[in-house]
C-alpha atoms as a PDB file:
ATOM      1  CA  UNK A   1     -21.673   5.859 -40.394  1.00  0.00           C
ATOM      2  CA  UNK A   2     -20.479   3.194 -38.305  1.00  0.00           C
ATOM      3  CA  UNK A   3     -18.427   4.782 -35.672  1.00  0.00           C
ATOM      4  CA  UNK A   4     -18.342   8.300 -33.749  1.00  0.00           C
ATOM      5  CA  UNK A   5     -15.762   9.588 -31.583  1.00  0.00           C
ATOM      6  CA  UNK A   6     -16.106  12.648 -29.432  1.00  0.00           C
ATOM      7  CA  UNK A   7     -13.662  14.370 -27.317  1.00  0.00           C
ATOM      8  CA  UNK A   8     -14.780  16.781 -24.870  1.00  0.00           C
ATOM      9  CA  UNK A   9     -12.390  19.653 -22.886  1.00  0.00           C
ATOM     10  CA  UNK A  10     -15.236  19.779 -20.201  1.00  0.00           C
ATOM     11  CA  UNK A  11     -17.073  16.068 -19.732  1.00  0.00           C
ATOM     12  CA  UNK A  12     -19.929  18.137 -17.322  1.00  0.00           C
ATOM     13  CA  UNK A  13     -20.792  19.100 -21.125  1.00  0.00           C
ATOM     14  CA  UNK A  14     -22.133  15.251 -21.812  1.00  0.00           C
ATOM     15  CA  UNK A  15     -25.825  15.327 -21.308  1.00  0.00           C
ATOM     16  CA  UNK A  16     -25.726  18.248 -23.660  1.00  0.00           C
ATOM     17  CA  UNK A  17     -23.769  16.615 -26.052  1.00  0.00           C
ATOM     18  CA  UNK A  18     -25.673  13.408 -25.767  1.00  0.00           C
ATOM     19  CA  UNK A  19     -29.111  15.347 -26.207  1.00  0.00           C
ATOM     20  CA  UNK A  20     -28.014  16.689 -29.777  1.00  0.00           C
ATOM     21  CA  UNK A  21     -26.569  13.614 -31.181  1.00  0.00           C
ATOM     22  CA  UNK A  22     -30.225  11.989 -30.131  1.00  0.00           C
ATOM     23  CA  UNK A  23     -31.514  14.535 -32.203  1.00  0.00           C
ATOM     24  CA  UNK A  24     -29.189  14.118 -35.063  1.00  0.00           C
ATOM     25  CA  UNK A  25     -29.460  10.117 -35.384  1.00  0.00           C
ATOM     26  CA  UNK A  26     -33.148   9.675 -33.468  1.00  0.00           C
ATOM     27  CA  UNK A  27     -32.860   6.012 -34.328  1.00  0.00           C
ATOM     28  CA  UNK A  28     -29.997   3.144 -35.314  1.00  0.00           C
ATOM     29  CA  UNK A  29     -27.136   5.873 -33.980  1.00  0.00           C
ATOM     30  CA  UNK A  30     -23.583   4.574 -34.814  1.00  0.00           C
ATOM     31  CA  UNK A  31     -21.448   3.395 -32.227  1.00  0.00           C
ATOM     32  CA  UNK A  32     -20.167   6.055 -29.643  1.00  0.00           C
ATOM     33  CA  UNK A  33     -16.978   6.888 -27.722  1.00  0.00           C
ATOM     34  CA  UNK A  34     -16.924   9.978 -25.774  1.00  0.00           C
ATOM     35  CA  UNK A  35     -14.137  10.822 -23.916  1.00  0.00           C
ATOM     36  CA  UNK A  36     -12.284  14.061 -21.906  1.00  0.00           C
ATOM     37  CA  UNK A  37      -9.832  15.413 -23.590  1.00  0.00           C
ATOM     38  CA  UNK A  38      -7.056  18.402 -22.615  1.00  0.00           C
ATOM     39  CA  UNK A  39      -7.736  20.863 -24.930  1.00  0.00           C
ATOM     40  CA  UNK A  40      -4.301  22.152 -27.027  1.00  0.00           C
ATOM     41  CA  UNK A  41      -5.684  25.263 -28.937  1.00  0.00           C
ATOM     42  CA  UNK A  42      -9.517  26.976 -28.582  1.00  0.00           C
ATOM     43  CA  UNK A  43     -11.360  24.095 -29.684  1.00  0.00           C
ATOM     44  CA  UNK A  44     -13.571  22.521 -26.862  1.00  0.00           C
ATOM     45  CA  UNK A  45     -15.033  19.523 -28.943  1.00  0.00           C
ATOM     46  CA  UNK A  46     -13.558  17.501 -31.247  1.00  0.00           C
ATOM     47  CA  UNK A  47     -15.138  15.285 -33.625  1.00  0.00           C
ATOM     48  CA  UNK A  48     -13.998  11.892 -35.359  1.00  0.00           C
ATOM     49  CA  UNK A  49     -17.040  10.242 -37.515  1.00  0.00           C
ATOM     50  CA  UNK A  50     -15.612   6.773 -39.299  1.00  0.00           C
ATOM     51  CA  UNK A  51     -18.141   6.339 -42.986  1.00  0.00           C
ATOM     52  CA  UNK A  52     -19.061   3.758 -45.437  1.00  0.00           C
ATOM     53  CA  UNK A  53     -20.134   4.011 -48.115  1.00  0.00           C
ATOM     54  CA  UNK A  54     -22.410   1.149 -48.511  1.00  0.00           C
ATOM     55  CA  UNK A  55     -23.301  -2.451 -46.727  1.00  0.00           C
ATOM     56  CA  UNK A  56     -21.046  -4.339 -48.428  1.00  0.00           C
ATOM     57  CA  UNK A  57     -18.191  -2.700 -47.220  1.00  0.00           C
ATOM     58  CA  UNK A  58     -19.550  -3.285 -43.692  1.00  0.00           C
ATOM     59  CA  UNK A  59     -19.300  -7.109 -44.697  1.00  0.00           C
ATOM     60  CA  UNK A  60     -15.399  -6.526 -45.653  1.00  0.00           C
ATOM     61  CA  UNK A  61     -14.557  -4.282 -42.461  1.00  0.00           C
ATOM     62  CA  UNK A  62     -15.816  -6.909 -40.696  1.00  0.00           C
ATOM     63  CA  UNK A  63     -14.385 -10.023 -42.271  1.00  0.00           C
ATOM     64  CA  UNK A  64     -10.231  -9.133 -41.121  1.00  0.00           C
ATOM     65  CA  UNK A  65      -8.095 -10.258 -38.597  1.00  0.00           C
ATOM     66  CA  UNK A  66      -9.377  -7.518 -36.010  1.00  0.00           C
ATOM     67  CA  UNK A  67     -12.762  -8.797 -36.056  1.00  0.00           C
ATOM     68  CA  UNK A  68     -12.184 -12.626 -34.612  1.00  0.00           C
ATOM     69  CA  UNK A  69     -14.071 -12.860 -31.418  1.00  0.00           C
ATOM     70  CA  UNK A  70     -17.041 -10.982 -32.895  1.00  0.00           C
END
């Protein structure tokens, strides 16, 4: 994984959120955005989780246009 996303109706729910994903990825987690979100349906977290499949394509994500500066 190289990128994690979560969107939260209630952002008071953070240091419970935060406690399982240190439980899920105890070491080398991928990158994290968490952010407050207005909730449109009954849904109250929503997750986005950005995969590779293998190093290499690391190397290629990371080789574009997007990535000068880095």
């Amino acid at each position: 994984m190289t990128d994690v996303w979560i969107q939260l109706a209630d952002t008071r729910d953070y240091a419970d959120v935060a406690a399982v994903y240190g439980e899920i990825f105890p070491s080398n987690p991928p990158a994290t955005s968490v952010i407050g979100f207005q909730p449109t349906g009954r849904g109250l977290v929503q997750i986005q989780v950005i995969a590779v499949k293998s190093r290499a394509a690391l190397s290629v994500l990371g080789s574009g246009p997007w990535s000068a500066g880095r």
